[in-house]
C-alpha atoms as a PDB file:
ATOM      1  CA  UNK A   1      34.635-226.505   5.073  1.00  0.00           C
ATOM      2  CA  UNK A   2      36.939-228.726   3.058  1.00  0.00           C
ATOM      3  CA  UNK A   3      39.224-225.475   2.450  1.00  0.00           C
ATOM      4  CA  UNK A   4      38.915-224.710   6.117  1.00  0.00           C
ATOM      5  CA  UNK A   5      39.979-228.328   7.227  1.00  0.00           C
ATOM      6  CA  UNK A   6      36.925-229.050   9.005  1.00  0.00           C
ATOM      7  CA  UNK A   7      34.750-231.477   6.448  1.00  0.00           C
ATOM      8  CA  UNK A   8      33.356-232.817   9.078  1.00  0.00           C
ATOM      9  CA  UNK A   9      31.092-230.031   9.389  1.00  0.00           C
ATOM     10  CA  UNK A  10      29.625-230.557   6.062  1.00  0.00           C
ATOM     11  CA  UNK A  11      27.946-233.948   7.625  1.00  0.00           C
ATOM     12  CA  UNK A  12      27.010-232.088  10.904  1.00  0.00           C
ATOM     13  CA  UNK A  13      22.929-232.639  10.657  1.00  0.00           C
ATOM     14  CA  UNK A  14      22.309-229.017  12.473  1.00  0.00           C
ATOM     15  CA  UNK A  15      24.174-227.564   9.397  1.00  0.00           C
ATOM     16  CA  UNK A  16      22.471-229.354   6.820  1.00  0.00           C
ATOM     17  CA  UNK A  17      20.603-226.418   5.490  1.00  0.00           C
ATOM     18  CA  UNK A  18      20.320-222.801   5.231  1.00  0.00           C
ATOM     19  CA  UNK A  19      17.219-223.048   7.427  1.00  0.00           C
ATOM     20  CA  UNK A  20      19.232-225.488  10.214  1.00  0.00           C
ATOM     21  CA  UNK A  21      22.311-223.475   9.531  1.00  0.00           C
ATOM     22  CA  UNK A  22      20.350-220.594  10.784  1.00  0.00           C
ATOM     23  CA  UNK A  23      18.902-222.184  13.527  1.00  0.00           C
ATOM     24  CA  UNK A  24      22.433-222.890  15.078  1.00  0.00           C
ATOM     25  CA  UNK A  25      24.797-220.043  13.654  1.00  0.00           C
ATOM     26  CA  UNK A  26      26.329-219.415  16.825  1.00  0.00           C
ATOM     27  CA  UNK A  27      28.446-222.781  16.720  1.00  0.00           C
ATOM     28  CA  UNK A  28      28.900-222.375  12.992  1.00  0.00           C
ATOM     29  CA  UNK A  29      30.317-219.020  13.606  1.00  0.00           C
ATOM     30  CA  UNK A  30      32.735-220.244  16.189  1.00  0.00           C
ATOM     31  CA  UNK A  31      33.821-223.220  14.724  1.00  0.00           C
ATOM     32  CA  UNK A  32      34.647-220.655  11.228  1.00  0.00           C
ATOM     33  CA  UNK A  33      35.925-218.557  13.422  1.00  0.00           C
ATOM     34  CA  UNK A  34      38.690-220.859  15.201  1.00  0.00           C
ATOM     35  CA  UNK A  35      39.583-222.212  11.583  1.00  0.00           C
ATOM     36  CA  UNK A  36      40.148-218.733  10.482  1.00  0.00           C
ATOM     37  CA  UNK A  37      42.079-217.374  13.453  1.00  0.00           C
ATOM     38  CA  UNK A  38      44.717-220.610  12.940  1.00  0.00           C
ATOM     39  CA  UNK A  39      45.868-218.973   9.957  1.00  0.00           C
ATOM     40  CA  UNK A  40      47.356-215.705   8.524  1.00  0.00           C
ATOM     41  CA  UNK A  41      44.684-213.608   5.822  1.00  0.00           C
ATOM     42  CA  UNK A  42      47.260-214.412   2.918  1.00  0.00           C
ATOM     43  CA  UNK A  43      47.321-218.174   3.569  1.00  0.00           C
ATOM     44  CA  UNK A  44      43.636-217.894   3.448  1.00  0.00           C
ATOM     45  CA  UNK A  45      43.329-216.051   0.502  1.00  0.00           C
ATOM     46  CA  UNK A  46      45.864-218.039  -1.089  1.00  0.00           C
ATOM     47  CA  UNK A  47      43.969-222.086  -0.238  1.00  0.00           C
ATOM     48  CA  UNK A  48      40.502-220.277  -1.054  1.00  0.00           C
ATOM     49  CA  UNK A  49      41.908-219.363  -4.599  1.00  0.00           C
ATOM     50  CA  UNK A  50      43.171-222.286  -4.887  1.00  0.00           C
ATOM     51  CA  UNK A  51      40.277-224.099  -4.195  1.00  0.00           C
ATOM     52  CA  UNK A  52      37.863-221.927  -7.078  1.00  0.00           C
ATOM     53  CA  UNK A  53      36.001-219.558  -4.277  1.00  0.00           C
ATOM     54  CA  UNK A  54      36.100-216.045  -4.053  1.00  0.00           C
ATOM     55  CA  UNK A  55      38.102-214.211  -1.674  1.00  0.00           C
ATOM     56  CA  UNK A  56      39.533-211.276  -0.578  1.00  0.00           C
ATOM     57  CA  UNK A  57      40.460-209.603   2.267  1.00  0.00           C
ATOM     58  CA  UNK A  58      38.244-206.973   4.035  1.00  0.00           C
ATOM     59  CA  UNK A  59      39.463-203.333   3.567  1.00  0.00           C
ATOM     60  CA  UNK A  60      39.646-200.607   5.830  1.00  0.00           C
ATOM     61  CA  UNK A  61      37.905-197.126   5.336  1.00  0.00           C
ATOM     62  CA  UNK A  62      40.987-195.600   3.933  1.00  0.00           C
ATOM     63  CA  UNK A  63      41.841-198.834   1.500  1.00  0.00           C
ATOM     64  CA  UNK A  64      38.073-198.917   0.552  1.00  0.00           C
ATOM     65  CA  UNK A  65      38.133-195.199  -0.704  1.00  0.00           C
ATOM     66  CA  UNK A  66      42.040-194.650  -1.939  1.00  0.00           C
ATOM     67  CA  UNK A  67      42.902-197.723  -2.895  1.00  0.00           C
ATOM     68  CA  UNK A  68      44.169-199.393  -5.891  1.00  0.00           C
ATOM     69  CA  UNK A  69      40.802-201.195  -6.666  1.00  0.00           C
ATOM     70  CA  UNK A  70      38.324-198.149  -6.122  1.00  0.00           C
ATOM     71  CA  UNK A  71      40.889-196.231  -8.088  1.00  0.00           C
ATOM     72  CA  UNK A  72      40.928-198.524 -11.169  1.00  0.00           C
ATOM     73  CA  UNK A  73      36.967-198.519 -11.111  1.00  0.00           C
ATOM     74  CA  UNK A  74      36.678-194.751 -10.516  1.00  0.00           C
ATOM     75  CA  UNK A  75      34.354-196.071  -7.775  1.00  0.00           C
ATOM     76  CA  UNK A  76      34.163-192.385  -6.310  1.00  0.00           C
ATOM     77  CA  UNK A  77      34.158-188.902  -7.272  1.00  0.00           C
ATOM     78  CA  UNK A  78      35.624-185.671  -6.309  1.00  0.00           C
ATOM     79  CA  UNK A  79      32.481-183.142  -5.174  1.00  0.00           C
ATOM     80  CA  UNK A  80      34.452-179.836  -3.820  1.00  0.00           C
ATOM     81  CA  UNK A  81      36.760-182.001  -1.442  1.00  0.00           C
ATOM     82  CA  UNK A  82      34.148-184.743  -0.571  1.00  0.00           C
ATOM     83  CA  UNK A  83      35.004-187.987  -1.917  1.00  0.00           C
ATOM     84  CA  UNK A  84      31.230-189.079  -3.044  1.00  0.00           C
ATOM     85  CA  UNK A  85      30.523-192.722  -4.021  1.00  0.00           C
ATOM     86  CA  UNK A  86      30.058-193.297  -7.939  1.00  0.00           C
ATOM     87  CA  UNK A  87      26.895-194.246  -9.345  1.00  0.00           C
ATOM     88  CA  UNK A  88      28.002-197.948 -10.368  1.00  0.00           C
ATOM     89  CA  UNK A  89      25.979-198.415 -13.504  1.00  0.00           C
ATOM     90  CA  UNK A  90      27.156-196.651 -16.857  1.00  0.00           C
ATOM     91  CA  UNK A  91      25.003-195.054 -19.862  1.00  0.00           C
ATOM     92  CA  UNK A  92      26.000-195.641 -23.196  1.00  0.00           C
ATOM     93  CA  UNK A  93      29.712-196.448 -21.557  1.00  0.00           C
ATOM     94  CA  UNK A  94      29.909-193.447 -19.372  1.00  0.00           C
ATOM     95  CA  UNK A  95      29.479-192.888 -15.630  1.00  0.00           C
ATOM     96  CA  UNK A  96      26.743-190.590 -14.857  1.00  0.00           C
ATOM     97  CA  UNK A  97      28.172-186.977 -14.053  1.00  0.00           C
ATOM     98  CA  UNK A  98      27.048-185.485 -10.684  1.00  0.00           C
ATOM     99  CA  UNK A  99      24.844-182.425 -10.926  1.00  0.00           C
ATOM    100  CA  UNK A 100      26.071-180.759  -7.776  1.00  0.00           C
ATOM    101  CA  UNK A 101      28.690-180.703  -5.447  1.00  0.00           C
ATOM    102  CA  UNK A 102      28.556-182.441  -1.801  1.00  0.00           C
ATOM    103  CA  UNK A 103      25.834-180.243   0.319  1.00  0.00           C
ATOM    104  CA  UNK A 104      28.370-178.362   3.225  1.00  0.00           C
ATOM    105  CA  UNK A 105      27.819-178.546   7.137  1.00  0.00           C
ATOM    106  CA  UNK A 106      24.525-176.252   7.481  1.00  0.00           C
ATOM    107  CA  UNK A 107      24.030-175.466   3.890  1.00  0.00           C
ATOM    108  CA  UNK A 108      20.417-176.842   4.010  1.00  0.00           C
ATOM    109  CA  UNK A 109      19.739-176.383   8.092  1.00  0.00           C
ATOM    110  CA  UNK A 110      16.866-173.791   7.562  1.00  0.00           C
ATOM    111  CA  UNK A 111      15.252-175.227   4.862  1.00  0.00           C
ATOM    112  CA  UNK A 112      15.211-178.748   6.710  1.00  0.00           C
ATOM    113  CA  UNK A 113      14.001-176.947   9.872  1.00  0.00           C
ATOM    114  CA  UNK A 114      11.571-175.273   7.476  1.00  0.00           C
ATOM    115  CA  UNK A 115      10.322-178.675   6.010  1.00  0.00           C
ATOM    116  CA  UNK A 116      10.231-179.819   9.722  1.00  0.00           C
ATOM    117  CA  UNK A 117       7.594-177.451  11.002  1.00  0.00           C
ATOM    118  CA  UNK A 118      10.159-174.838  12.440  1.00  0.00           C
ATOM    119  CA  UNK A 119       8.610-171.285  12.000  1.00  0.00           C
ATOM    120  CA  UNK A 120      11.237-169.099  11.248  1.00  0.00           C
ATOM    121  CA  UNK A 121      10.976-166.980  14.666  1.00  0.00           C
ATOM    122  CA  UNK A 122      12.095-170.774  15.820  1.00  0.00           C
ATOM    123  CA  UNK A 123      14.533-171.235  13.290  1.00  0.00           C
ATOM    124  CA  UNK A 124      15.944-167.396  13.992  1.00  0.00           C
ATOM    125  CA  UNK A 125      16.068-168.870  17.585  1.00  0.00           C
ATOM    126  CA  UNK A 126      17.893-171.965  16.553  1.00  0.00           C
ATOM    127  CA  UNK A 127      20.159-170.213  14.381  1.00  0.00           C
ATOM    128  CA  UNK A 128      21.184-167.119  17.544  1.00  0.00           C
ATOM    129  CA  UNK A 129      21.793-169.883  20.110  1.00  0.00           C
ATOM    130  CA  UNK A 130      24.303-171.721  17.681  1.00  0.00           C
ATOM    131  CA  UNK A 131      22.558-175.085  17.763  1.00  0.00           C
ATOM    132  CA  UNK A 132      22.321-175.352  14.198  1.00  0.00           C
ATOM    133  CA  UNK A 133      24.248-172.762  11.276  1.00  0.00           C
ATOM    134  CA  UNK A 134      23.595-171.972   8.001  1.00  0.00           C
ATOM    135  CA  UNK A 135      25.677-171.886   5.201  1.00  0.00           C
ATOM    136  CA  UNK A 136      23.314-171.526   2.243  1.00  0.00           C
ATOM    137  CA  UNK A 137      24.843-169.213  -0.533  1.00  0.00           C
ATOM    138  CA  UNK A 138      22.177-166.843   1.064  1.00  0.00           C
ATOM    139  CA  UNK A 139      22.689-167.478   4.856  1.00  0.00           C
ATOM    140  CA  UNK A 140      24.886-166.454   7.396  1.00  0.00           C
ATOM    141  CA  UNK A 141      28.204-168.327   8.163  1.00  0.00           C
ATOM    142  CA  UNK A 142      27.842-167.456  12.481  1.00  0.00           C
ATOM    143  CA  UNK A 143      25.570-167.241  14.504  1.00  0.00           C
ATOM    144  CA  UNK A 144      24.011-163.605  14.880  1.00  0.00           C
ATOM    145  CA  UNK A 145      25.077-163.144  18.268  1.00  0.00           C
ATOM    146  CA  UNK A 146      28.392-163.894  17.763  1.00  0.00           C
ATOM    147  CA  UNK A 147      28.808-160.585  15.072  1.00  0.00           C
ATOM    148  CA  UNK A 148      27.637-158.094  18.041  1.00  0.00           C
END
């Protein structure tokens, strides 16, 4: 609050605790809220820093996945054209290798339908109406009606 110019909100009673600050997030969220908005992201990051908290700013989807920070930490892996997250622990100083590539659009369809309770005149149905495909190594890439 100090950082945010607004100590007096560290003597405001309904903020006293994590229980009262709970209670009454609403006006804590607006009051953080109006600080914040006063200011540019860089100033911010630049007083918190200054002050000894942690900060940074809040990437997008694209930043969060090509980045320079998920790049330095390897944070995700290349499965056949599917970025997939890392595992974020290490064994004996080594990520864990993934054991198979990202599943594709359909590739488990029947078997899920299959686990589901979908007979497989249902399934045949499923698969001929093009509601769902399948694109197991062993499956068809179309619909059956669409081939005639």
């Amino acid at each position: 609050m100090r950082v945010l110019d607004h100590p007096e909100l560290l003597r405001d009673a309904r903020f006293a605790s994590a229980s009262l600050r709970s209670q009454h997030v609403k006006p804590l969220e607006a009051a953080i809220e109006a600080a914040l908005a006063s200011v540019d992201v860089a100033t911010w990051i630049d007083r918190f820093t200054a002050a000894g908290v942690p900060v940074t700013r809040v990437s997008g989807l694209e930043e969060a996945v090509c980045g320079a920070i998920p790049a330095e930490r390897r944070s995700f892996v290349d499965s056949g054209g599917v970025p997939l997250v890392r595992l974020p622990w290490l064994v004996d100083g080594a990520h864990l290798p993934w054991r198979r590539t990202a599943p594709r659009l359909g590739e488990h369809s029947v078997e899920i339908l299959a686990e589901l309770g979908y007979d497989a005149a249902a399934r045949a149905h499923l698969l001929a109406d093009g509601a769902v495909v399948d694109e197991s190594p062993a499956g068809r890439t179309e619909p059956a009606h669409a081939a005639a």
